[in-house]
Protein backbone atom coordinates (compact mmCIF):
# COMPACT_ATOMS: atom_id res chain seq x y z
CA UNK A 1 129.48 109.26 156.85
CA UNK A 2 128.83 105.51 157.26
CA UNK A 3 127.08 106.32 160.97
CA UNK A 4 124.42 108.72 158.39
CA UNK A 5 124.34 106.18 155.79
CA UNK A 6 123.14 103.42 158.14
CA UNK A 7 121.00 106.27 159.57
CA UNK A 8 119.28 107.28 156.89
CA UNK A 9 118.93 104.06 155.41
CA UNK A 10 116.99 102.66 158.32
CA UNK A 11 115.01 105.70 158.34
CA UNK A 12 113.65 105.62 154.36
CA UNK A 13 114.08 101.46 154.93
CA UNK A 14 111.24 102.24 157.87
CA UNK A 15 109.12 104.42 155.31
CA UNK A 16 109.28 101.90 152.58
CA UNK A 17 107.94 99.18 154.53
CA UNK A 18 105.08 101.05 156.36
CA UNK A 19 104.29 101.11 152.44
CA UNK A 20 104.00 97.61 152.27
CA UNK A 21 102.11 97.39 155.45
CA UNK A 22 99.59 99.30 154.04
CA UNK A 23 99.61 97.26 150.98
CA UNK A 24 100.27 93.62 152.41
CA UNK A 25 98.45 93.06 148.97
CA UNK A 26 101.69 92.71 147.51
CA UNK A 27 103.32 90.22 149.02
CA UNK A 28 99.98 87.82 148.52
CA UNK A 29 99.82 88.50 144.90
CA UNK A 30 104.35 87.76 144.53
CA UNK A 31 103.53 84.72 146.34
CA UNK A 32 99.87 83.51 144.19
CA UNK A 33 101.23 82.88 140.67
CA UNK A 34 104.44 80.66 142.22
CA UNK A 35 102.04 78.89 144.23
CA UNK A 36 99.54 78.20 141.53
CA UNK A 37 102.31 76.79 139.54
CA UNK A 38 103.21 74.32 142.12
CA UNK A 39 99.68 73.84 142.41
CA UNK A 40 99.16 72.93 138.49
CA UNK A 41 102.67 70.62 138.20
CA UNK A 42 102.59 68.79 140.98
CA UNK A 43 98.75 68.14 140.46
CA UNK A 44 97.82 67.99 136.90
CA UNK A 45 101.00 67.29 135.44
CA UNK A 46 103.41 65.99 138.20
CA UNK A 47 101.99 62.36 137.20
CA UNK A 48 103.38 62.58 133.59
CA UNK A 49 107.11 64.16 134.25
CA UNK A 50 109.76 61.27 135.14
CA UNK A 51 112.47 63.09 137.22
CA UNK A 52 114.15 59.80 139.18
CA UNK A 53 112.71 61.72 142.05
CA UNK A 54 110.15 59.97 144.45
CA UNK A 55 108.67 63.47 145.54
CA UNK A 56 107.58 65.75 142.75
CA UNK A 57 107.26 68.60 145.01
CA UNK A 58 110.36 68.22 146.73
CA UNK A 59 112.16 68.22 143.06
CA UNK A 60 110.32 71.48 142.18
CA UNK A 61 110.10 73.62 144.73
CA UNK A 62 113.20 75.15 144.32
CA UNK A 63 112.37 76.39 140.85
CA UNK A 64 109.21 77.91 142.72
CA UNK A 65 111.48 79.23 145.17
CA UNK A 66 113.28 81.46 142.57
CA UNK A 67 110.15 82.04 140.18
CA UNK A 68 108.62 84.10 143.70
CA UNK A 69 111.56 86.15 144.34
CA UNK A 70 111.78 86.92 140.01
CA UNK A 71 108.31 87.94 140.54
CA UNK A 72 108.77 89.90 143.66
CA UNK A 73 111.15 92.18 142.17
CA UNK A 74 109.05 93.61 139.70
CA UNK A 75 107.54 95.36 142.52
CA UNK A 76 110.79 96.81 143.58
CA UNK A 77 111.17 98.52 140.43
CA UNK A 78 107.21 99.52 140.56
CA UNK A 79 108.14 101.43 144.05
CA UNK A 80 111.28 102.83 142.51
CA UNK A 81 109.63 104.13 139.32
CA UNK A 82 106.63 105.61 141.60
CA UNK A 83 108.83 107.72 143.84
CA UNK A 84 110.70 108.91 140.44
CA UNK A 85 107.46 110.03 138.91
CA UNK A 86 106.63 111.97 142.65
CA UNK A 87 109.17 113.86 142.89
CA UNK A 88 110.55 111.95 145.87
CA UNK A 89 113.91 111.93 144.80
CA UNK A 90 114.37 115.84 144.30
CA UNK A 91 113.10 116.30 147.67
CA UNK A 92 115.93 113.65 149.34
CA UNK A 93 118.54 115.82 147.35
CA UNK A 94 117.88 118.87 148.90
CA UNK A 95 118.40 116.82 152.10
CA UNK A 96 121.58 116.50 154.13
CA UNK A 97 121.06 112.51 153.68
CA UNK A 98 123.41 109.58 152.10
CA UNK A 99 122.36 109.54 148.35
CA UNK A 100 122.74 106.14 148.16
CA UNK A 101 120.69 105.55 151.21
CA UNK A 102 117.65 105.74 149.07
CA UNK A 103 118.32 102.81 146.52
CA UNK A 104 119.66 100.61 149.87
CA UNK A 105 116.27 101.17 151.20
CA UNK A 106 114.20 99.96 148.31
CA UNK A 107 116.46 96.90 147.72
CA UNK A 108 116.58 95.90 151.70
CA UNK A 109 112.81 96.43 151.19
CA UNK A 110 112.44 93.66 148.30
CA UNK A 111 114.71 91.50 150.39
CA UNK A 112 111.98 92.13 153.23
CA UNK A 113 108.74 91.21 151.19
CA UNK A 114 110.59 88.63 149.22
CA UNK A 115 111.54 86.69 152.10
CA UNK A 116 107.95 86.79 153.59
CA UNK A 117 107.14 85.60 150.41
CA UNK A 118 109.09 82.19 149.99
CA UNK A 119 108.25 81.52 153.71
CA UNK A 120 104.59 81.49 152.38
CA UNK A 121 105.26 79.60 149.43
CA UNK A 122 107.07 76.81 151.42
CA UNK A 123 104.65 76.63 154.01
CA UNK A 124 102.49 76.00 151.16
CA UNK A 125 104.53 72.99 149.69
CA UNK A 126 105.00 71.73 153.40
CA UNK A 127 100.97 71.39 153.36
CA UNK A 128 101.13 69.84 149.56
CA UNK A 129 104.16 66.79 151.42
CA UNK A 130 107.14 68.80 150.81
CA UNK A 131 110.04 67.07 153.01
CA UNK A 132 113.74 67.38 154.11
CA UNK A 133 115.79 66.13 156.17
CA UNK A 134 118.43 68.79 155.77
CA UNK A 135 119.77 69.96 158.87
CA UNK A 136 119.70 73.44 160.11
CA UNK A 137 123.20 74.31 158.35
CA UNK A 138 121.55 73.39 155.09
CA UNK A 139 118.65 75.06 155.39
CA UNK A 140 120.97 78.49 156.20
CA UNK A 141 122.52 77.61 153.35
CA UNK A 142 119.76 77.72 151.32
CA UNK A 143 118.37 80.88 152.91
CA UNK A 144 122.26 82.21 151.98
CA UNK A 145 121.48 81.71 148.28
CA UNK A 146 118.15 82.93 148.28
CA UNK A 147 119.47 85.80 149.69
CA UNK A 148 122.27 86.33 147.44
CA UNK A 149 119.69 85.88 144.60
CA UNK A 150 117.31 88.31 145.81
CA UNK A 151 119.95 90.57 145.90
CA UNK A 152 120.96 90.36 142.27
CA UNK A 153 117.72 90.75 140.73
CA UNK A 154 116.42 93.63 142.85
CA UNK A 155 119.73 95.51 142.16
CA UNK A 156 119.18 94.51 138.12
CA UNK A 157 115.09 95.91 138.82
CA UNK A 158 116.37 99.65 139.90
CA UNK A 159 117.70 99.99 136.60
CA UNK A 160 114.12 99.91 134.80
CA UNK A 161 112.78 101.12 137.91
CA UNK A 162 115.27 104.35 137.34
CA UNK A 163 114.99 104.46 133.34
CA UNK A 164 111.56 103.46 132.44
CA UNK A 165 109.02 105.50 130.85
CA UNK A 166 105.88 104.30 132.55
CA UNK A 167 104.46 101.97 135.25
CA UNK A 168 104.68 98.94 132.64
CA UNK A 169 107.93 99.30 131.71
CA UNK A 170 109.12 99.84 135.43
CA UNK A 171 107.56 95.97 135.79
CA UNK A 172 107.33 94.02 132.38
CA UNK A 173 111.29 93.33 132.35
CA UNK A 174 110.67 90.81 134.72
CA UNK A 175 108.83 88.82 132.71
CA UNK A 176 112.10 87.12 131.26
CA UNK A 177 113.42 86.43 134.43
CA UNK A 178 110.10 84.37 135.28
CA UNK A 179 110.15 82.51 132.23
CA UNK A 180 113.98 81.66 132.54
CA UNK A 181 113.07 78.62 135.15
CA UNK A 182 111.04 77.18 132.83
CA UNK A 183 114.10 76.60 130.13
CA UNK A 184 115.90 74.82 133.50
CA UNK A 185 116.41 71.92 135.28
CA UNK A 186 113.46 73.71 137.60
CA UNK A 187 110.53 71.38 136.24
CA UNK A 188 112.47 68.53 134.25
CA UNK A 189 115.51 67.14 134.20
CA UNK A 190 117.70 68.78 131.07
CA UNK A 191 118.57 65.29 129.70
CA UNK A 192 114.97 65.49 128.24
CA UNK A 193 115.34 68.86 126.43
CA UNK A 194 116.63 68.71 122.85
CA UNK A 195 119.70 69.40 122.11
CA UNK A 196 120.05 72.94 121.79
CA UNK A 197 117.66 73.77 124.59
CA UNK A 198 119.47 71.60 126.80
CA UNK A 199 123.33 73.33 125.85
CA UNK A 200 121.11 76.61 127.06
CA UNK A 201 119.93 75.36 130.30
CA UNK A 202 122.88 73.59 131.61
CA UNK A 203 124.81 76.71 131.37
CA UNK A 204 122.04 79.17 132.45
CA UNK A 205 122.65 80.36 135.96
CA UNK A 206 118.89 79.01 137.25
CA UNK A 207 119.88 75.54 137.18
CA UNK A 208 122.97 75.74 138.63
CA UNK A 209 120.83 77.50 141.59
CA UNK A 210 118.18 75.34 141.55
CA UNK A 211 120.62 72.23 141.26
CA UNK A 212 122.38 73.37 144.56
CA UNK A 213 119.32 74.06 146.60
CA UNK A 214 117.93 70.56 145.79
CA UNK A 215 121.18 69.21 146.55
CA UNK A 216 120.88 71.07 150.12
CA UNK A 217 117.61 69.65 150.18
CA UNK A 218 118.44 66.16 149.61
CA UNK A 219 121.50 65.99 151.87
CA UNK A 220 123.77 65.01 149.39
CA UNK A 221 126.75 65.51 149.28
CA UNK A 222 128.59 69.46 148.52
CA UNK A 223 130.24 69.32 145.81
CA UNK A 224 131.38 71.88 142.91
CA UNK A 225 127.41 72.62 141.94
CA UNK A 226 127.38 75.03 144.98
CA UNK A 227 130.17 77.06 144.03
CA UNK A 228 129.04 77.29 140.66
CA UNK A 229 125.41 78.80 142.03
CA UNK A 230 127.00 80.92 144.31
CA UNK A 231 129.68 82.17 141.10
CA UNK A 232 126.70 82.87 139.52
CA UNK A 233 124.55 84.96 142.37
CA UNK A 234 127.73 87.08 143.44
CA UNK A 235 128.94 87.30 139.39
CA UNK A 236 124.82 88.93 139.12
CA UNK A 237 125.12 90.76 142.06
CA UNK A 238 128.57 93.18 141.22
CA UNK A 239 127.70 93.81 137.69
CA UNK A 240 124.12 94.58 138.51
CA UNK A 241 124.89 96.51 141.51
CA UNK A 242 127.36 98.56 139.23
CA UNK A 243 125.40 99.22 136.52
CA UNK A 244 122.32 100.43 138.60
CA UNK A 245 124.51 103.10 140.81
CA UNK A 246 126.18 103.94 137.64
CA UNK A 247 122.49 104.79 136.18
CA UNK A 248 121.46 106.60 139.41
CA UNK A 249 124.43 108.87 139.67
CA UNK A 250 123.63 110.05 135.75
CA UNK A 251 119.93 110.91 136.79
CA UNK A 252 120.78 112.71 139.73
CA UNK A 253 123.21 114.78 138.35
């Protein structure tokens, strides 16, 4: 059973990306809007925002980082809700394939683009004076939580990709998940937000992210931040990953 799972899995993982291929559109437009606001904050307003940093690109690119894979994952659930609407899925059940070889494919194919994705987007803030002396260890460390995030939100995009009524549904719950940086510690330090809005973002699970990646960044030192932002990806990532097979085993059957 697991030698067909991995099977089929590479097999409709193989098929998914040949999609992309064909489309490489995709990827460039998940990677223009986190780009053009690096772009806009480091240029127009990076001048005006005090964040004790000397580098205002090296304090905000990981907020980017995580804005790019929030917005890549609205085409997961486009792809998902596509092959719903085709028929797709009633063909694969009349196949003598692993059922839950077909959602594995579309997530390991968000984690595909996605990736390609935030290597663009740092290249990018490379060319704009992004710098790091982290070591190779951190840098796997960071690509470790990326992952992990990536992960979570494409698991929490099959649900609307499995559920939604029409292509805008399948995509528009994303929206929230790009705006969530912005209430963060992703563009400004959260001793500047009032009061309530700062209660909100020190316990949201973005800044705890973002916190740990600059952290990685900056060489300093691990301490209990990372653990926190890794809770916080795995926490996603099980509840998500739940809740979406739950949903796909009620619309198959």
């Amino acid at each position: 059973m697991n030698r067909n799972f991995l099977g089929d899995t590479t097999v409709l993982l193989g098929r998914s990306l040949r999609h992309i291929a064909r489309s490489p559109d995709t990827i460039i437009t998940t990677a223009v809007m986190p780009i053009a606001f690096m772009l806009l904050f480091v240029y127009v307003f990076g001048g005006a925002i005090e964040t004790g940093s000397d580098s205002y690109v090296n304090y905000l690119l990981p907020g980017i980082l995580l804005i790019t894979i929030a917005s890549g994952i609205s085409y997961t659930a486009f792809r998902l809700f596509l092959d719903m609407q085709g028929g797709i899925f009633e063909r694969f059940q009349s196949m003598p394939i692993a059922r839950s070889s077909v959602l594995w494919a579309h997530v390991l194919t968000s984690l595909v683009a996605n990736l390609i994705s935030l290597v663009v987007v740092v290249l990018v803030a490379l060319l704009m004076g992004f710098r790091t002396g982290t070591s190779v260890l951190g840098w796997l460390a960071v690509a470790g939580i990326l992952v992990l995030f990536t992960l979570a939100l494409t698991w929490i995009a099959i649900i609307p990709g499995l559920t939604a009524q029409s292509v805008d549904g399948a995509s528009a719950f994303s929206y929230p998940l790009v705006f969530l940086p912005f209430v963060s510690s992703a563009f400004v330090p959260t001793a500047s937000m009032p009061g309530p809005v700062r209660a909100f973002a020190e316990h949201q699970p973005v800044t705890a992210i973002v916190n740990a990646i600059r952290d990685l960044f900056a060489q300093k030192p691990i301490g209990s931040g990372i653990w926190t932002a890794l809770a916080w990806c795995v926490g996603i990532l099980v509840v998500a990953y739940q809740f979406a097979n739950l949903t796909y085993r009620r619309k198959i059957s």
